[in-house]
Structures are given as structure tokens and as C-alpha cells.
PDB file of N, CA and C in Angstrom:
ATOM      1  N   UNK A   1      -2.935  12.913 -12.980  1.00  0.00           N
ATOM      2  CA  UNK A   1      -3.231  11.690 -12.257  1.00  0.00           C
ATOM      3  C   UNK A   1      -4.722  11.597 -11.962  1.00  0.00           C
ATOM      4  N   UNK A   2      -4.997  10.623 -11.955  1.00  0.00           N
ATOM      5  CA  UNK A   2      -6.668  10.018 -11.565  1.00  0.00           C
ATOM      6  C   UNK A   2      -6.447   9.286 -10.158  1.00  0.00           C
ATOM      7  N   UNK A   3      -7.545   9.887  -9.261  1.00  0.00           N
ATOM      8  CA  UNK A   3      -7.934   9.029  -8.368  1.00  0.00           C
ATOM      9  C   UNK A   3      -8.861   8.539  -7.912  1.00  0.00           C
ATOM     10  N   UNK A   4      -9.030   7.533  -6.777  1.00  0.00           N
ATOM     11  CA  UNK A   4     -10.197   7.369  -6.546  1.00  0.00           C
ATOM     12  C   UNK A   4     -11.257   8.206  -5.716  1.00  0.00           C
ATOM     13  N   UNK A   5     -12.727   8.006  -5.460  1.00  0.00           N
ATOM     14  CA  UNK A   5     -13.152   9.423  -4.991  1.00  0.00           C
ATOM     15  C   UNK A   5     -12.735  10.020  -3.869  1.00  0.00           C
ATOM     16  N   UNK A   6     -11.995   9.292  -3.107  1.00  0.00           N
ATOM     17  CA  UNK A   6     -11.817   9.684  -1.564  1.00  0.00           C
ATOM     18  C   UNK A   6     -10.031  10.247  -1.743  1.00  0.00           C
ATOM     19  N   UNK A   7      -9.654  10.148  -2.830  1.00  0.00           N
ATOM     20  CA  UNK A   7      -8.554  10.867  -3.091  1.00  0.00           C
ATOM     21  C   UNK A   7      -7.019   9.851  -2.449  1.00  0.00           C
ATOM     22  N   UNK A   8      -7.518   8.534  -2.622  1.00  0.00           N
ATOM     23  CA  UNK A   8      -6.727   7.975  -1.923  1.00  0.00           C
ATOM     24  C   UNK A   8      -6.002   6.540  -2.610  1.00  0.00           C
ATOM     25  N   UNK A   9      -5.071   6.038  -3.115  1.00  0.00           N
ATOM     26  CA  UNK A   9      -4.999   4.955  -3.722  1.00  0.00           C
ATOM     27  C   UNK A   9      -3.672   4.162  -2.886  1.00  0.00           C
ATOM     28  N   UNK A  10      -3.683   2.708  -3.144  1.00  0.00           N
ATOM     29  CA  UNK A  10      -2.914   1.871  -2.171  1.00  0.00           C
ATOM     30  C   UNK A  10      -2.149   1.323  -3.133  1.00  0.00           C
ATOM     31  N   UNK A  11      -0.627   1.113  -3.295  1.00  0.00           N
ATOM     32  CA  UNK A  11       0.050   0.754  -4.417  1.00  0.00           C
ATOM     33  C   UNK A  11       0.535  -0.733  -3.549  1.00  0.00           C
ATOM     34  N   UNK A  12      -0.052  -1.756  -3.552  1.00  0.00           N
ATOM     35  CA  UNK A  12       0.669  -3.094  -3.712  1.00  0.00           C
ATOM     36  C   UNK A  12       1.499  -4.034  -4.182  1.00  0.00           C
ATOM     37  N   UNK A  13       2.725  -4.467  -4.071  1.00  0.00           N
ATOM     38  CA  UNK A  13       3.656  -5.117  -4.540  1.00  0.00           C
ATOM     39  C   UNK A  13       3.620  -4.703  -6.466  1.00  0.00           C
ATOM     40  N   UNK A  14       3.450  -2.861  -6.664  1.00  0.00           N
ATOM     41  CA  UNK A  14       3.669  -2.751  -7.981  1.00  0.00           C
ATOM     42  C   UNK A  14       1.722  -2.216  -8.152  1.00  0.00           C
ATOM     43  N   UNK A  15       1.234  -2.755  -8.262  1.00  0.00           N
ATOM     44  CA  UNK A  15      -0.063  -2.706  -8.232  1.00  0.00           C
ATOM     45  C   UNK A  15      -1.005  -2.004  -7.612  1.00  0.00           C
ATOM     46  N   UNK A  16      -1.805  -1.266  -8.692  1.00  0.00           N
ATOM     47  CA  UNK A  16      -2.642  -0.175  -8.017  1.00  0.00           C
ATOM     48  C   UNK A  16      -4.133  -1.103  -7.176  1.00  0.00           C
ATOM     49  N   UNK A  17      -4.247  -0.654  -5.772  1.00  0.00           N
ATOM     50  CA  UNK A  17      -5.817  -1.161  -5.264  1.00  0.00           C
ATOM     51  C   UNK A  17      -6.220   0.148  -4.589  1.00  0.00           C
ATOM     52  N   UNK A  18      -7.911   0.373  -4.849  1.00  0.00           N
ATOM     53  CA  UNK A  18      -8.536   0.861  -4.244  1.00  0.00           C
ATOM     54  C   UNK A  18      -8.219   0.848  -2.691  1.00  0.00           C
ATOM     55  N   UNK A  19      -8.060   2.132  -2.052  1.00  0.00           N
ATOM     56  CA  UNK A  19      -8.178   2.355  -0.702  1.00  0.00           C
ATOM     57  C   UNK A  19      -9.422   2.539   0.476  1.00  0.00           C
ATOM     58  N   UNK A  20     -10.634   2.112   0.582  1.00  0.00           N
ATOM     59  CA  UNK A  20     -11.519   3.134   1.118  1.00  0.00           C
ATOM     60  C   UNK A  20     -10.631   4.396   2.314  1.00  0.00           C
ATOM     61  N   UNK A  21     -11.853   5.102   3.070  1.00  0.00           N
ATOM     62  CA  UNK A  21     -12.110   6.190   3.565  1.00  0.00           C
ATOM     63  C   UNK A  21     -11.302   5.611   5.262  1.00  0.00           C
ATOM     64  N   UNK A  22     -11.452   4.548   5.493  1.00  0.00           N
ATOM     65  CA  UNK A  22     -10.862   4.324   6.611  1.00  0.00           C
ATOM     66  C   UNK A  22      -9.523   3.721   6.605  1.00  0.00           C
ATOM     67  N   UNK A  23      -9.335   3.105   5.702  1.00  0.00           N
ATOM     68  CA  UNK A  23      -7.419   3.181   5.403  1.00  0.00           C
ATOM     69  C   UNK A  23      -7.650   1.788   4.947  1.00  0.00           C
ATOM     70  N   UNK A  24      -8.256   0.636   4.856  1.00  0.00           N
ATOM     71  CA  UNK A  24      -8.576  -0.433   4.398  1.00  0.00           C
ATOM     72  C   UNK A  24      -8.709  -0.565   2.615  1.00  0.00           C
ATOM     73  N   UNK A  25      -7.578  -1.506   2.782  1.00  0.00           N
ATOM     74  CA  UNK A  25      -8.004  -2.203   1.198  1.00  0.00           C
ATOM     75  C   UNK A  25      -9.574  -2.638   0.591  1.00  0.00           C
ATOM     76  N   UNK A  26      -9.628  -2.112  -0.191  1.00  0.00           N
ATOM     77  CA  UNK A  26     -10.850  -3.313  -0.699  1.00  0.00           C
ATOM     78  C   UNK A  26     -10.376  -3.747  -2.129  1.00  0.00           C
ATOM     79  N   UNK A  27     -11.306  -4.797  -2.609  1.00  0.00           N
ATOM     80  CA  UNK A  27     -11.266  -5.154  -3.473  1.00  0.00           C
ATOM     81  C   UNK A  27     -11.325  -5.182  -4.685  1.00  0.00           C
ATOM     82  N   UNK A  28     -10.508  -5.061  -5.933  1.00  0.00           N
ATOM     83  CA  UNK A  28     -10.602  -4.042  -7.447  1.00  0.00           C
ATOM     84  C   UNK A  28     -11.966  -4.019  -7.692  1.00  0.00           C
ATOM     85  N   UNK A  29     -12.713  -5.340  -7.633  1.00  0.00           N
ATOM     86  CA  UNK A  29     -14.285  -5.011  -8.315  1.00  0.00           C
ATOM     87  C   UNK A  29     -15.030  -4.504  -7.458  1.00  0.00           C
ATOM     88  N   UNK A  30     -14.843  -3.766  -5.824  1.00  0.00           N
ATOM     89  CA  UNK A  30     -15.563  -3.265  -5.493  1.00  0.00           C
ATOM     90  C   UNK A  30     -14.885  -1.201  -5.899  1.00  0.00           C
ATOM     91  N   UNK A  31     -13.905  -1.288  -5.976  1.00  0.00           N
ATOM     92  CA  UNK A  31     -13.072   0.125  -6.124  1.00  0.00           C
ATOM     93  C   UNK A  31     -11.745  -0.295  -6.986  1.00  0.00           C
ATOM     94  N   UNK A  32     -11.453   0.633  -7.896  1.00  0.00           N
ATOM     95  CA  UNK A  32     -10.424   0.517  -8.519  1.00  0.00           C
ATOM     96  C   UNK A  32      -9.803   2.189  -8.938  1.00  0.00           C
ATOM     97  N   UNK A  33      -8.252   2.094  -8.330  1.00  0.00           N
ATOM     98  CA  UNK A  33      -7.894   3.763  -8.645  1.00  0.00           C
ATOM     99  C   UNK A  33      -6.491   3.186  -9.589  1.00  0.00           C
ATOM    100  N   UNK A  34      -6.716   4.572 -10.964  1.00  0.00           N
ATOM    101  CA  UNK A  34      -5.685   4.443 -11.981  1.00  0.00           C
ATOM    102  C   UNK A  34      -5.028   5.523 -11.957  1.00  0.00           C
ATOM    103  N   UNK A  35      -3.561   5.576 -12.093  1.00  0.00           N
ATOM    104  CA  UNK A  35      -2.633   6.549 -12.022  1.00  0.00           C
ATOM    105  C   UNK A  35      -1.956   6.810 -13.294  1.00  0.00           C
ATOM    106  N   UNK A  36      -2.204   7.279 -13.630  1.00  0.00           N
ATOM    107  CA  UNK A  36      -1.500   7.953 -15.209  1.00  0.00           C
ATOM    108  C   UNK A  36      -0.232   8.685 -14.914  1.00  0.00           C
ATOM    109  N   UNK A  37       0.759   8.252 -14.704  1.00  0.00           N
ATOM    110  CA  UNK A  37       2.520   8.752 -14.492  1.00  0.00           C
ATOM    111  C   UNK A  37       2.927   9.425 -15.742  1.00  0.00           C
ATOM    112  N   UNK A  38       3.147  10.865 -15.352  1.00  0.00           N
ATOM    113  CA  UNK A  38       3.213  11.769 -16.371  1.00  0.00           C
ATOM    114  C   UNK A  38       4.982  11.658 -16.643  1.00  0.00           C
ATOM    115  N   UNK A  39       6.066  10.829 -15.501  1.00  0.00           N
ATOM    116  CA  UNK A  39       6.922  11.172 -16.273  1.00  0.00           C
ATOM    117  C   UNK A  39       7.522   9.574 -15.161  1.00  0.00           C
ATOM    118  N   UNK A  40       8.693   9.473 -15.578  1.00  0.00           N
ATOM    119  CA  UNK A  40       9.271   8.319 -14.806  1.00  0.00           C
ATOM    120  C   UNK A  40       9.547   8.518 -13.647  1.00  0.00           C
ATOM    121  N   UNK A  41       9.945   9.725 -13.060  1.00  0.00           N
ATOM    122  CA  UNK A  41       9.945  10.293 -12.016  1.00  0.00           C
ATOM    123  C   UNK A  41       9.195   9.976 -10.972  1.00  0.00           C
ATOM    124  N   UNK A  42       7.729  10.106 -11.196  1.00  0.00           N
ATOM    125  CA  UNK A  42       6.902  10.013 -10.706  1.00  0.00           C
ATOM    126  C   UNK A  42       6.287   8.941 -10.564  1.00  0.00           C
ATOM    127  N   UNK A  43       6.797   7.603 -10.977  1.00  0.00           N
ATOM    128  CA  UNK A  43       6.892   6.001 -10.885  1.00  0.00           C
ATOM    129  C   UNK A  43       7.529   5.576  -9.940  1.00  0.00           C
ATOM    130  N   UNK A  44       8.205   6.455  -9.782  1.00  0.00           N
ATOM    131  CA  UNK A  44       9.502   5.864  -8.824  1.00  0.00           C
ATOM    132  C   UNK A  44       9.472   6.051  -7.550  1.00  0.00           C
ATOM    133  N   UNK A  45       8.291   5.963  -7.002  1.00  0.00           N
ATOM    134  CA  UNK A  45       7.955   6.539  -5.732  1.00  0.00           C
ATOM    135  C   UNK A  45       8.734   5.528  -4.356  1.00  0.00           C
ATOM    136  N   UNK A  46       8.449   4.080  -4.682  1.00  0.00           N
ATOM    137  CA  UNK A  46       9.346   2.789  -4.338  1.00  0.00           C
ATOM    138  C   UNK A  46       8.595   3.005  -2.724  1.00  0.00           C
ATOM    139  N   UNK A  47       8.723   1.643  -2.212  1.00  0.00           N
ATOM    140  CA  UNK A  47       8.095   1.906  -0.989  1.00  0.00           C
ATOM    141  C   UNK A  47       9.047   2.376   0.831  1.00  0.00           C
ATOM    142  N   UNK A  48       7.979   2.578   1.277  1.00  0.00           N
ATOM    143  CA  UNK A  48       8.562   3.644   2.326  1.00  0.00           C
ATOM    144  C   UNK A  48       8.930   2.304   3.566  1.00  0.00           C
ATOM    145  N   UNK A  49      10.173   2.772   4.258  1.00  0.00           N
ATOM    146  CA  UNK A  49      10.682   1.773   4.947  1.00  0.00           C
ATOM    147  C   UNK A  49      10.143   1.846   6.403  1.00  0.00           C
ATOM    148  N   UNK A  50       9.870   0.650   7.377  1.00  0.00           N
ATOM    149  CA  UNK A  50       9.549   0.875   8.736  1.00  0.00           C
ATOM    150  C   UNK A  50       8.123   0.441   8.918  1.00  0.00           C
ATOM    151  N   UNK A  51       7.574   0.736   9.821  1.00  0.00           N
ATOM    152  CA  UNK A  51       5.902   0.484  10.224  1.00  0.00           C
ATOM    153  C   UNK A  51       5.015   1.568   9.926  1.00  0.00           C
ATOM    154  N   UNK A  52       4.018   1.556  10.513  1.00  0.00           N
ATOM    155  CA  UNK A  52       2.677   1.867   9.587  1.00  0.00           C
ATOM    156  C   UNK A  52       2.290   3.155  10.416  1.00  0.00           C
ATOM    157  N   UNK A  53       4.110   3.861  10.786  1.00  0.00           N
ATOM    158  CA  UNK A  53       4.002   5.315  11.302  1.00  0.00           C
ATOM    159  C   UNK A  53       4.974   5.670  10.236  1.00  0.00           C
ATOM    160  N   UNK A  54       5.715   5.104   9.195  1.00  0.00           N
ATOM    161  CA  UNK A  54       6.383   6.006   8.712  1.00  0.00           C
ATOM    162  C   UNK A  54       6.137   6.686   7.490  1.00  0.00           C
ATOM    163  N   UNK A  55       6.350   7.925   7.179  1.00  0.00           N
ATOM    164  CA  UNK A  55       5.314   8.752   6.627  1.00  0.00           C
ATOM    165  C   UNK A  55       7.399   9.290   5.517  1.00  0.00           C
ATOM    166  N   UNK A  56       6.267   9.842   4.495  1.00  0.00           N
ATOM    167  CA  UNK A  56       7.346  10.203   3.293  1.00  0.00           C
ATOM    168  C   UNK A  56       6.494  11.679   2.312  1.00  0.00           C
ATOM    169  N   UNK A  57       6.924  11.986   1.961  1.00  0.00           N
ATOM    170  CA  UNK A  57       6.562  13.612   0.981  1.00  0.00           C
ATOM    171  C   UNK A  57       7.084  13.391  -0.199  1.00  0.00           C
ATOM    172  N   UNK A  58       6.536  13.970  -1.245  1.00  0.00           N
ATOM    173  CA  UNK A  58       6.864  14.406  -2.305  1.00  0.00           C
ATOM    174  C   UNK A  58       6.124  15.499  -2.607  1.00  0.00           C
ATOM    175  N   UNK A  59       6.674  15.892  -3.827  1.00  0.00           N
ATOM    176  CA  UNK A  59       6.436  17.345  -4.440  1.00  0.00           C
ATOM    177  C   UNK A  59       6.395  16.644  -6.077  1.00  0.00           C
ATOM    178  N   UNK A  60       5.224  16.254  -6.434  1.00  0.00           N
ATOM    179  CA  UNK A  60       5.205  15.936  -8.044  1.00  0.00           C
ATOM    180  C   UNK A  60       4.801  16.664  -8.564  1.00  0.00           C
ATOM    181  N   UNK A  61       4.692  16.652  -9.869  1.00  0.00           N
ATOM    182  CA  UNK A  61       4.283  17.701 -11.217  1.00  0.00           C
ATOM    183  C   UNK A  61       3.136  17.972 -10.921  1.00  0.00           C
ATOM    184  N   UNK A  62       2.134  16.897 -10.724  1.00  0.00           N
ATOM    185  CA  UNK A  62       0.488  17.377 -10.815  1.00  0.00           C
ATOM    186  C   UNK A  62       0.069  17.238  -9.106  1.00  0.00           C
ATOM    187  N   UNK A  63       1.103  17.543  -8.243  1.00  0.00           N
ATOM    188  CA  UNK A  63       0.717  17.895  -6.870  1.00  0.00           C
ATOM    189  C   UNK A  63       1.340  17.407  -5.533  1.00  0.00           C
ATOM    190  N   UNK A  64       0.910  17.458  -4.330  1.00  0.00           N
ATOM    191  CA  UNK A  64       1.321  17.528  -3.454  1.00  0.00           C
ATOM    192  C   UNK A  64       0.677  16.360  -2.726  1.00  0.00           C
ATOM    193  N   UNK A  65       1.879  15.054  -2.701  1.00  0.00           N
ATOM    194  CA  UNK A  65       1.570  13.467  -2.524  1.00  0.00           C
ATOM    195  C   UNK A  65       2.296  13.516  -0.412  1.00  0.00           C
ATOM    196  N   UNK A  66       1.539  12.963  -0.217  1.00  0.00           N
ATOM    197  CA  UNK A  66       1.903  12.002   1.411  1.00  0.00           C
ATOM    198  C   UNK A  66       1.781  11.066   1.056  1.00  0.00           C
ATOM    199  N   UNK A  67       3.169   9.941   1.753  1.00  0.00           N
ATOM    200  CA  UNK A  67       2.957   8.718   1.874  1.00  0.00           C
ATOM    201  C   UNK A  67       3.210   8.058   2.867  1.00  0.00           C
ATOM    202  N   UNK A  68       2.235   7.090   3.487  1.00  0.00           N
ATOM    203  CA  UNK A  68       2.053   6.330   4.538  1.00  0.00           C
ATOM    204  C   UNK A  68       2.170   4.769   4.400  1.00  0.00           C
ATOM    205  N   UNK A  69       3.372   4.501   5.134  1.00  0.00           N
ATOM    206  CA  UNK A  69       3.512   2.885   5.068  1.00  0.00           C
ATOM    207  C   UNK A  69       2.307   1.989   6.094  1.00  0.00           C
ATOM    208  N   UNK A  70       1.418   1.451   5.281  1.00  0.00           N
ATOM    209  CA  UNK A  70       0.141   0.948   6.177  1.00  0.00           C
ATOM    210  C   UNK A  70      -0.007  -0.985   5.976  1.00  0.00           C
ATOM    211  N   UNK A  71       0.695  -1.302   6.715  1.00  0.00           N
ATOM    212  CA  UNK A  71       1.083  -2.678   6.415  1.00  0.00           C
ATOM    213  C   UNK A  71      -0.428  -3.541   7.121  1.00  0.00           C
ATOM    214  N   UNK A  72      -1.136  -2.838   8.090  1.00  0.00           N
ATOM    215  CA  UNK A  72      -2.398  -3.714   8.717  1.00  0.00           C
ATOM    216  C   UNK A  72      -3.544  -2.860   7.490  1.00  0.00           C
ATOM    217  N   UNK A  73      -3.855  -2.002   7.148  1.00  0.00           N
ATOM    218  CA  UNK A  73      -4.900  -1.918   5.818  1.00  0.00           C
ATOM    219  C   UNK A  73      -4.604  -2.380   4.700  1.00  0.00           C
ATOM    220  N   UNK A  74      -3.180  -2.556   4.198  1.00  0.00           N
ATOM    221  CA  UNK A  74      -3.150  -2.846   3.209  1.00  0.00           C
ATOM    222  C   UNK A  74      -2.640  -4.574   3.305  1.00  0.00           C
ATOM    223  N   UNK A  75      -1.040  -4.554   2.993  1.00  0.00           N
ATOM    224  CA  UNK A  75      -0.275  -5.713   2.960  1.00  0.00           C
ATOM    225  C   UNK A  75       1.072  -5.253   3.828  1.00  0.00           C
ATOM    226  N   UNK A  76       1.415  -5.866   3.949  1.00  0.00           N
ATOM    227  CA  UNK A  76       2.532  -5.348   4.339  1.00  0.00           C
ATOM    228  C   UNK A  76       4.036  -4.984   3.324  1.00  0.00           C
ATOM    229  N   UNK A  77       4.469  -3.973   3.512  1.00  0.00           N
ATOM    230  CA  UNK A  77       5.022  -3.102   2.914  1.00  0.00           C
ATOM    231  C   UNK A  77       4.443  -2.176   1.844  1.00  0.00           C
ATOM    232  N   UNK A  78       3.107  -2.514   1.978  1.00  0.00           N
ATOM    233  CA  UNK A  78       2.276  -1.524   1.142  1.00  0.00           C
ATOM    234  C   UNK A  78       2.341   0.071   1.510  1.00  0.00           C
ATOM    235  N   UNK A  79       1.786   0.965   0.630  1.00  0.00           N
ATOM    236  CA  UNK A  79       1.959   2.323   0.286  1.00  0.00           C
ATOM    237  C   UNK A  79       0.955   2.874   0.487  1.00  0.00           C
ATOM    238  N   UNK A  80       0.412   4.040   1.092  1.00  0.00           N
ATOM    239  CA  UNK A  80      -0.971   4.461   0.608  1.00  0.00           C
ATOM    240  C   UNK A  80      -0.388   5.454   0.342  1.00  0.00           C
ATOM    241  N   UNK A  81      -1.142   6.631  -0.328  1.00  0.00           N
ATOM    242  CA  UNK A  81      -0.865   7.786  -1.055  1.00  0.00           C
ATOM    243  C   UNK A  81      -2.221   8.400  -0.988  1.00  0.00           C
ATOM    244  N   UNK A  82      -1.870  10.001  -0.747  1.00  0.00           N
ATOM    245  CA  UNK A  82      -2.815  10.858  -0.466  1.00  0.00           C
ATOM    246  C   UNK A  82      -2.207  11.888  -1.305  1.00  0.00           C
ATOM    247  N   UNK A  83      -3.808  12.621  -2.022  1.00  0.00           N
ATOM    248  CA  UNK A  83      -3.893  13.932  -2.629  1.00  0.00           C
ATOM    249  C   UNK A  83      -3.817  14.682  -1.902  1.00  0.00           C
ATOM    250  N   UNK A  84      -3.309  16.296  -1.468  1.00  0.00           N
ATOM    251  CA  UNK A  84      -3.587  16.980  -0.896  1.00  0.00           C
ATOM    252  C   UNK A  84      -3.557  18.509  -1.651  1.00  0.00           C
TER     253      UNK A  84
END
């Protein structure tokens, strides 16, 4: 997987957007993060239910993902995802 530099990408209704450093969307032509899904598995992440405390884990092939439902940085029902 590829990310962006801050190790952080925001998956929108399907759609990858840049995250900055403070949890805020920005805009593809100012940041853009690409995810290369090594298996279907790992597509299927689907979004996390509740407000912008509810938090989800995985254990994928190329590492160790957190996910945070952040509906005021992003959109609502949006995803952020962290490398760790």
C-alpha cells in the first residue's frame, strides 16, 4: 500500500482523499493518497458505524490499519485510516 506522507488517507463515499496532519480533508490537487489493494480482502474495509468516536482494527497483509469514523474532517460517514 502507498500512502500519503503523514501516513494517513480518508476513504469517501468509495473514494480515496488526502487527509492532512490535523484530521481535515483537503483537496485532491492539493494532496492525493493511492492504495494499491493487494487482495479483495483488503477492499472490504466498508465503513465504520456511529460518530466520530468510533474506532475499528484490522490486521492486513501489508500492516497494522486503525480506523476512525470522522464525519466533521471528512464527510460524514467517512473513514480515516492510519498506518501504524
Amino acid at each position: 500500500m502507498l500512502w500519503d506522507p503523514d501516513g494517513t488517507i480518508c476513504l469517501v463515499d468509495g473514494d480515496i482523499a488526502g487527509v492532512g496532519s490535523n484530521g481535515n480533508a483537503v483537496g485532491a490537487s492539493q494532496k492525493r493518497a493511492t492504495v494499491w489493494y493487494e487482495n479483495e480482502d483488503i477492499a472490504r474495509f466498508g465503513i465504520l458505524p456511529g460518530g466520530s468516536h468510533s474506532k475499528a482494527e484490522w490486521i492486513a497483509d501489508s500492516g497494522y490499519l486503525v480506523g476512525s469514523a470522522d464525519p466533521t474532517g471528512c464527510k460524514t460517514h467517512a473513514v480515516t485510516w492510519k498506518l501504524h
